[in-house]
N, C-alpha and C. Protein backbone atom coordinates (compact mmCIF):
# COMPACT_ATOMS: atom_id res chain seq x y z
N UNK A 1 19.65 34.21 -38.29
CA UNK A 1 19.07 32.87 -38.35
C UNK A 1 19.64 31.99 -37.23
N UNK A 2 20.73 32.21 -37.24
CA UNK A 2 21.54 30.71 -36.10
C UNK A 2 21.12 31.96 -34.76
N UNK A 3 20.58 32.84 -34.56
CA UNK A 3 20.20 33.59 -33.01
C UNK A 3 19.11 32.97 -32.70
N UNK A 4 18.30 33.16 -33.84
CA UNK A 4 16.68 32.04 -33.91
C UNK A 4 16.70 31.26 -33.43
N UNK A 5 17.77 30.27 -33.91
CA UNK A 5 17.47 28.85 -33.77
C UNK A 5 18.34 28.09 -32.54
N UNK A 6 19.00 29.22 -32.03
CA UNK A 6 19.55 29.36 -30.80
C UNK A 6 18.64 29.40 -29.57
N UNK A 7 18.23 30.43 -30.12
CA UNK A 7 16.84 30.87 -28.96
C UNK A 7 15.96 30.07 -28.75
N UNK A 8 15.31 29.46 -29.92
CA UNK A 8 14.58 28.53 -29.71
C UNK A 8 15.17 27.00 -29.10
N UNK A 9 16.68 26.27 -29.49
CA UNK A 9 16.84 25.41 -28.70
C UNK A 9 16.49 26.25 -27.14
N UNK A 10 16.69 27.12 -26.42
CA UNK A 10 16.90 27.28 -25.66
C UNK A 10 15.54 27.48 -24.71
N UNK A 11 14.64 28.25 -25.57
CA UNK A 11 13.53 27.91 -25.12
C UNK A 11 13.05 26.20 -24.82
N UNK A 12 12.87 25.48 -25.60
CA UNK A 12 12.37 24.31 -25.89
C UNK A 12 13.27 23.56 -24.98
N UNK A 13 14.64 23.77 -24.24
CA UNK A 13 15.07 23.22 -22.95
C UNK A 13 14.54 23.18 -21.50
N UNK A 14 14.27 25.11 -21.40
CA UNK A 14 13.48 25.25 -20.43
C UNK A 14 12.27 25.20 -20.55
N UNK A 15 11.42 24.29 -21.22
CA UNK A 15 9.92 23.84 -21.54
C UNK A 15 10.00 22.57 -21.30
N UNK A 16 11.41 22.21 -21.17
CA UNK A 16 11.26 20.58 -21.09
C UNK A 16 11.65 20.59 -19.62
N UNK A 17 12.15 21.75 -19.51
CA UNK A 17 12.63 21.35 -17.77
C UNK A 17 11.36 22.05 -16.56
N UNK A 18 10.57 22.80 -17.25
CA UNK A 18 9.39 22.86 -16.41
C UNK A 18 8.79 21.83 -16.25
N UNK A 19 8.94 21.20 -17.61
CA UNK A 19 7.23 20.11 -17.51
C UNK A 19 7.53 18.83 -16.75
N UNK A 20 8.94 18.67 -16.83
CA UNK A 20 9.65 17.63 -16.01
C UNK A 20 9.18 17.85 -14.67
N UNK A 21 9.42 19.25 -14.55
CA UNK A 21 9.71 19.56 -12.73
C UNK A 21 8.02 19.70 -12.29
N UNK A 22 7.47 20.21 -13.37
CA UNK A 22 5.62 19.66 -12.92
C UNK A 22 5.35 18.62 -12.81
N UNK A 23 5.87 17.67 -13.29
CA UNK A 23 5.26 15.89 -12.98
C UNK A 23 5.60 15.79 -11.16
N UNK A 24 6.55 16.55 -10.89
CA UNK A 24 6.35 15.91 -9.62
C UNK A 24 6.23 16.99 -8.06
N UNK A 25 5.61 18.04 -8.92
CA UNK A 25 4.83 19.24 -8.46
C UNK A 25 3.70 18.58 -7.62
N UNK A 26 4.45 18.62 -5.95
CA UNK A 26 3.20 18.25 -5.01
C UNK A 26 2.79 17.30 -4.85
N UNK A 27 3.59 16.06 -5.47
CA UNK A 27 3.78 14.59 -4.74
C UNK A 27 4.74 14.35 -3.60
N UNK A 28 5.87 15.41 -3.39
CA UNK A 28 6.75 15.13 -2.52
C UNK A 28 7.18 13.85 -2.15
N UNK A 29 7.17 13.30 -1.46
CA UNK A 29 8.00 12.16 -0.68
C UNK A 29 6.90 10.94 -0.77
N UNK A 30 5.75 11.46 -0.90
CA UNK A 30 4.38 10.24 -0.88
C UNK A 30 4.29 9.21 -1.64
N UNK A 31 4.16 8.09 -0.62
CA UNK A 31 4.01 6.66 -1.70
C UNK A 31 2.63 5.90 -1.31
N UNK A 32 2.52 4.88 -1.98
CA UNK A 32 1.41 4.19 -1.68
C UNK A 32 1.08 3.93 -0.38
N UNK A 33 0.08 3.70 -0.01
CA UNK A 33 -0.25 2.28 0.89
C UNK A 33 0.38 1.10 1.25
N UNK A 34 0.31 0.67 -0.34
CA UNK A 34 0.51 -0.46 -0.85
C UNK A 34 2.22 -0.55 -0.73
N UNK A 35 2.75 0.31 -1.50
CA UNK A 35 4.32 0.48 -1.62
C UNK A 35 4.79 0.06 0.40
N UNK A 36 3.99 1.50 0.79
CA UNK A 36 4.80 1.55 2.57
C UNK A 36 4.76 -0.38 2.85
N UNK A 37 3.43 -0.58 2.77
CA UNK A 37 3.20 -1.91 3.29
C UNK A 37 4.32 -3.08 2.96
N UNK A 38 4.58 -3.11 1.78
CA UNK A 38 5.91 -3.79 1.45
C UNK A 38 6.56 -3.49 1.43
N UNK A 39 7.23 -2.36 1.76
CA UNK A 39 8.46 -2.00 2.29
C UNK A 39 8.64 -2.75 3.78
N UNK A 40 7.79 -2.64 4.28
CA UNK A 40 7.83 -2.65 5.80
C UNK A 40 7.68 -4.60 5.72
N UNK A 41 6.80 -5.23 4.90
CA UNK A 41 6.63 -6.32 4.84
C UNK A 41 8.40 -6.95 4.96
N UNK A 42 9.08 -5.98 3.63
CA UNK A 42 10.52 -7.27 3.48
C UNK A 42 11.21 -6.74 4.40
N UNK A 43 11.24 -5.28 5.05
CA UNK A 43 12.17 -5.17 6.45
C UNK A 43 12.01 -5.86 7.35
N UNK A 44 10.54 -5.82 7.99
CA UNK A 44 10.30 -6.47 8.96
C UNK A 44 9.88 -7.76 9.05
N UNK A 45 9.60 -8.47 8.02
CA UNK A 45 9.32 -9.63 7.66
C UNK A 45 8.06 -10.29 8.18
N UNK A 46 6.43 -9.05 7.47
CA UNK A 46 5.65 -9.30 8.10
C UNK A 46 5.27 -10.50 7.23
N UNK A 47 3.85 -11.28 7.86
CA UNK A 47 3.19 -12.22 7.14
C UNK A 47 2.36 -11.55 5.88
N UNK A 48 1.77 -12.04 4.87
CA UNK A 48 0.83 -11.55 4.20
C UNK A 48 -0.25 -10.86 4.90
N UNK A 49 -0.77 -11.30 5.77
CA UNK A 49 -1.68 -11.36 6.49
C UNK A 49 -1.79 -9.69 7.12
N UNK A 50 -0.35 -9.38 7.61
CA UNK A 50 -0.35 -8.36 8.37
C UNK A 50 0.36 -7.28 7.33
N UNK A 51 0.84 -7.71 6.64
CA UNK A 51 1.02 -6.72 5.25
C UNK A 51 -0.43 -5.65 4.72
N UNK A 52 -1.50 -6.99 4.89
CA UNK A 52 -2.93 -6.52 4.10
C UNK A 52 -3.59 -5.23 5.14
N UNK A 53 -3.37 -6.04 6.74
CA UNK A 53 -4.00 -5.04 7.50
C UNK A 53 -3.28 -3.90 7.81
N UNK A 54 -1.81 -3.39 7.55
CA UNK A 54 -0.89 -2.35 7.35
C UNK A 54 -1.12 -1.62 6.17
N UNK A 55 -1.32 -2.34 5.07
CA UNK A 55 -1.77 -1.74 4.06
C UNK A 55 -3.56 -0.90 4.54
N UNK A 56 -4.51 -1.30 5.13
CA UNK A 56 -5.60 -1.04 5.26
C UNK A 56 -5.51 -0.15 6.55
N UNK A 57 -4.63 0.41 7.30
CA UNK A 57 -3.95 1.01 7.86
C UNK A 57 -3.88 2.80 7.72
N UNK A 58 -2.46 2.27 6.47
CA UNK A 58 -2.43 3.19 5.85
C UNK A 58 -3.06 3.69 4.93
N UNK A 59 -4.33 3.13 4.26
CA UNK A 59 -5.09 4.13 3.53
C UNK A 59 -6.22 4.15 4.50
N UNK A 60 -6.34 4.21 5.54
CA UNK A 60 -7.56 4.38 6.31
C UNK A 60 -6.70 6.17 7.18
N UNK A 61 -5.54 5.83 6.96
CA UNK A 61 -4.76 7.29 8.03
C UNK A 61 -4.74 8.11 6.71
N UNK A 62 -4.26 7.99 5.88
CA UNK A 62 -4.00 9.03 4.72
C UNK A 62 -4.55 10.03 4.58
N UNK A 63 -6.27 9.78 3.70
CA UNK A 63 -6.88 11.43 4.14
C UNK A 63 -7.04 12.10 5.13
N UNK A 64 -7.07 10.95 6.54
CA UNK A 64 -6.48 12.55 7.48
C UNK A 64 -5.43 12.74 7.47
N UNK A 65 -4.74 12.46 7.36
CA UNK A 65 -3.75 13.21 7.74
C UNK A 65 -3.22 14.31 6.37
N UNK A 66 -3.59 14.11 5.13
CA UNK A 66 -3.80 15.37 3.86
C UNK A 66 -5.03 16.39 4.47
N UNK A 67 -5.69 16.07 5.37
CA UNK A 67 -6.43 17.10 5.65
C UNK A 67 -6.22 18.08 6.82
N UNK A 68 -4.90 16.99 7.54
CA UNK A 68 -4.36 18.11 8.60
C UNK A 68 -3.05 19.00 7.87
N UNK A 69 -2.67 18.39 6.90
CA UNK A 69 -1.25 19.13 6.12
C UNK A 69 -2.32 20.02 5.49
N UNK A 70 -3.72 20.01 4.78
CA UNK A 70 -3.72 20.96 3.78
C UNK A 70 -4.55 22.33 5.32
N UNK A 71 -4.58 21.94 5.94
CA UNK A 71 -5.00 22.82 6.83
C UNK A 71 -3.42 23.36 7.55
N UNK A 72 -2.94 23.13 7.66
CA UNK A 72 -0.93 23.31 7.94
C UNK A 72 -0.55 24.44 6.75
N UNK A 73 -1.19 23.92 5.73
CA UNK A 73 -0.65 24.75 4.13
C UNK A 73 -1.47 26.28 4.63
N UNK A 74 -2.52 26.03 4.92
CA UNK A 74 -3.43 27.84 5.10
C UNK A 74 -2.96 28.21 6.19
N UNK A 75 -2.02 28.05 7.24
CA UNK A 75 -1.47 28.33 8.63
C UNK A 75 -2.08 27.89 9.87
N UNK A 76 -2.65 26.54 10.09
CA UNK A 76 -3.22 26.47 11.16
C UNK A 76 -1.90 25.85 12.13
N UNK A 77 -2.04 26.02 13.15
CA UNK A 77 -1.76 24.92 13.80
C UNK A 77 -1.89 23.73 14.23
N UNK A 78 -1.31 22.41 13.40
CA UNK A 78 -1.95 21.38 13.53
C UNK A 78 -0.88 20.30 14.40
N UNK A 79 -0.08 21.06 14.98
CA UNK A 79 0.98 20.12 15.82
C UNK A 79 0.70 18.81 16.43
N UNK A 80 -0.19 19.23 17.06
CA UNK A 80 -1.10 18.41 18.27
C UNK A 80 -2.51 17.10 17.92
N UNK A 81 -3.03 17.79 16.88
CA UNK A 81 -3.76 17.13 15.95
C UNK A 81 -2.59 16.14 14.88
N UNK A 82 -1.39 16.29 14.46
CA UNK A 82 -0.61 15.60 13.85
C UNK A 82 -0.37 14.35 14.86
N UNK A 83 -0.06 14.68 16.26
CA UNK A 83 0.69 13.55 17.29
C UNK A 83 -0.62 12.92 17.45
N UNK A 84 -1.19 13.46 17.47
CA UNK A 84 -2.64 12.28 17.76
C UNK A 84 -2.78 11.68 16.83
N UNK A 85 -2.93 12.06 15.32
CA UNK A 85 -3.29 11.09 14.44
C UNK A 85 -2.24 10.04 14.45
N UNK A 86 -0.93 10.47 14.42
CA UNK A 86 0.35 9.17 15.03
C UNK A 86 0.14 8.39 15.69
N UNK A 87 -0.25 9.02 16.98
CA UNK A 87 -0.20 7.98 18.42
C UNK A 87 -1.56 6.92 17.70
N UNK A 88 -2.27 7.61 17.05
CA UNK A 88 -3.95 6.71 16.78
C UNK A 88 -3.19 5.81 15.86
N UNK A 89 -2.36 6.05 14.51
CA UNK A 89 -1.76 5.04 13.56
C UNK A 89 -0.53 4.15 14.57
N UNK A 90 0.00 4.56 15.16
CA UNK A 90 0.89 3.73 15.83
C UNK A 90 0.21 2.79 16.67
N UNK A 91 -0.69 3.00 17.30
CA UNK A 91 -1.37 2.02 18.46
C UNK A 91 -1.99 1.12 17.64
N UNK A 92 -2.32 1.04 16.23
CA UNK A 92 -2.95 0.46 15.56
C UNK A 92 -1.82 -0.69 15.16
N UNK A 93 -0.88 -0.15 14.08
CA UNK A 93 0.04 -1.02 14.13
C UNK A 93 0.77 -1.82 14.69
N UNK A 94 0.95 -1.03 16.43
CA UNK A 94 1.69 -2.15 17.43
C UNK A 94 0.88 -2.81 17.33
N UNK A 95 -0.46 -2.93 17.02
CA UNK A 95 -1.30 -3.70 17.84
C UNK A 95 -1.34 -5.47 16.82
N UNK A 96 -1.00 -4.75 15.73
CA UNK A 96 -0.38 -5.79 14.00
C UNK A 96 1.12 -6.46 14.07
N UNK A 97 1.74 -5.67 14.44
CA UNK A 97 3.05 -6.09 14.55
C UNK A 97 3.63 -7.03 15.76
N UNK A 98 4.37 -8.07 15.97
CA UNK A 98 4.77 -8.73 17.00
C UNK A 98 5.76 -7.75 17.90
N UNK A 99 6.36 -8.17 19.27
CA UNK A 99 7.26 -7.02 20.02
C UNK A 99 8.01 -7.15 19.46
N UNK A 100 8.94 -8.05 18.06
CA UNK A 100 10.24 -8.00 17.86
C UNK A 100 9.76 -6.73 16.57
N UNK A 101 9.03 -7.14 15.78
CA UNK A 101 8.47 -6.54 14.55
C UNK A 101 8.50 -4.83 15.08
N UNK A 102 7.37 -4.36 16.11
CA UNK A 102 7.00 -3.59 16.51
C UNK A 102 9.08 -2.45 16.93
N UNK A 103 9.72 -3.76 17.67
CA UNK A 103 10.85 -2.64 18.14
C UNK A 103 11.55 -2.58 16.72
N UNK A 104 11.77 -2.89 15.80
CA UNK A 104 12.52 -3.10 14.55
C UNK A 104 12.03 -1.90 14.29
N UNK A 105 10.67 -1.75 13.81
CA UNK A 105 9.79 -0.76 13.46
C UNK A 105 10.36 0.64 13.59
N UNK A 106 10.26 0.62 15.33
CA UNK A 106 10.64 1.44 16.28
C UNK A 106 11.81 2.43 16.02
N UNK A 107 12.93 1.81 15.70
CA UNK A 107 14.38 1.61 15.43
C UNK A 107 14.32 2.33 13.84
N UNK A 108 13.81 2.16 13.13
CA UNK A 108 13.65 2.21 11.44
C UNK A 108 13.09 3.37 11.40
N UNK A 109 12.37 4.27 12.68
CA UNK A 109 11.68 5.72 12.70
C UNK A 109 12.85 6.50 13.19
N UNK A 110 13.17 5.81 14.13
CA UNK A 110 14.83 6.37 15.00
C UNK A 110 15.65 7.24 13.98
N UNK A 111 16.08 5.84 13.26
CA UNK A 111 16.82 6.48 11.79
C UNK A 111 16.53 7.43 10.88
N UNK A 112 15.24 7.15 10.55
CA UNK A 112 14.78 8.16 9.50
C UNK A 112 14.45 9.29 9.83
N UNK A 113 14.12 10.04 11.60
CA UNK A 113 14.05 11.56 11.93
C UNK A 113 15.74 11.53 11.93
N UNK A 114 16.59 11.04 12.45
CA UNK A 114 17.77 11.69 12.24
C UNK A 114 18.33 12.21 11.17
N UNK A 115 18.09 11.07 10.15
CA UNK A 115 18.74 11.73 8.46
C UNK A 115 18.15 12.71 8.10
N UNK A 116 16.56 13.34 8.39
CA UNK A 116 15.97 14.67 8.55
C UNK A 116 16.67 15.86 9.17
């Protein structure tokens, strides 16, 4: 009886620790639109204004760029097609951001490939 009921806590742990680890099965690192946009709003201290069009930004880049990762996932090579869709989202944003905003920006990508 106490092997039973052994077994079964033990099952019913690792059932709780799958279903845990499925909630975040293939969201990886991804956040909103909305989230990036205010993030970037209280770093960089955009206006509302340019918050909305960063936000409209980033959900205008999003499905491509899930459509160059899910083409990355079957083995393509999408290196080149990745820097373009960048250089296309970046030229967009400098174009939102002021030169102080824009080098802050700049600086805040610096950081984050290094800790990679």
């Amino acid at each position: 009886m106490r092997k039973t009921a052994f077994l079964a806590a033990c099952l019913l742990v690792l059932a709780v620790g799958f279903a845990l680890a499925g909630d975040k099965a293939g969201k990886g690192n991804e956040m909103t639109a909305a989230v990036k946009a205010a993030k970037l709003q209280e770093k960089l201290g955009l206006t509302d204004a340019q918050r909305a069009q960063v936000q409209t930004v980033f959900e205008e880049f999003h499905p491509r760029f899930e459509a160059v990762y899910a083409r990355a996932q079957r083995g393509a090579d999408v290196s080149a097609e990745k820097k373009k869709l960048q250089e296309e989202r970046d030229a967009r944003l400098k174009a939102i951001f002021t030169a102080e905003q824009w080098a802050k920006y700049e600086e805040m990508r610096a950081e984050s490939h290094k800790k990679k």
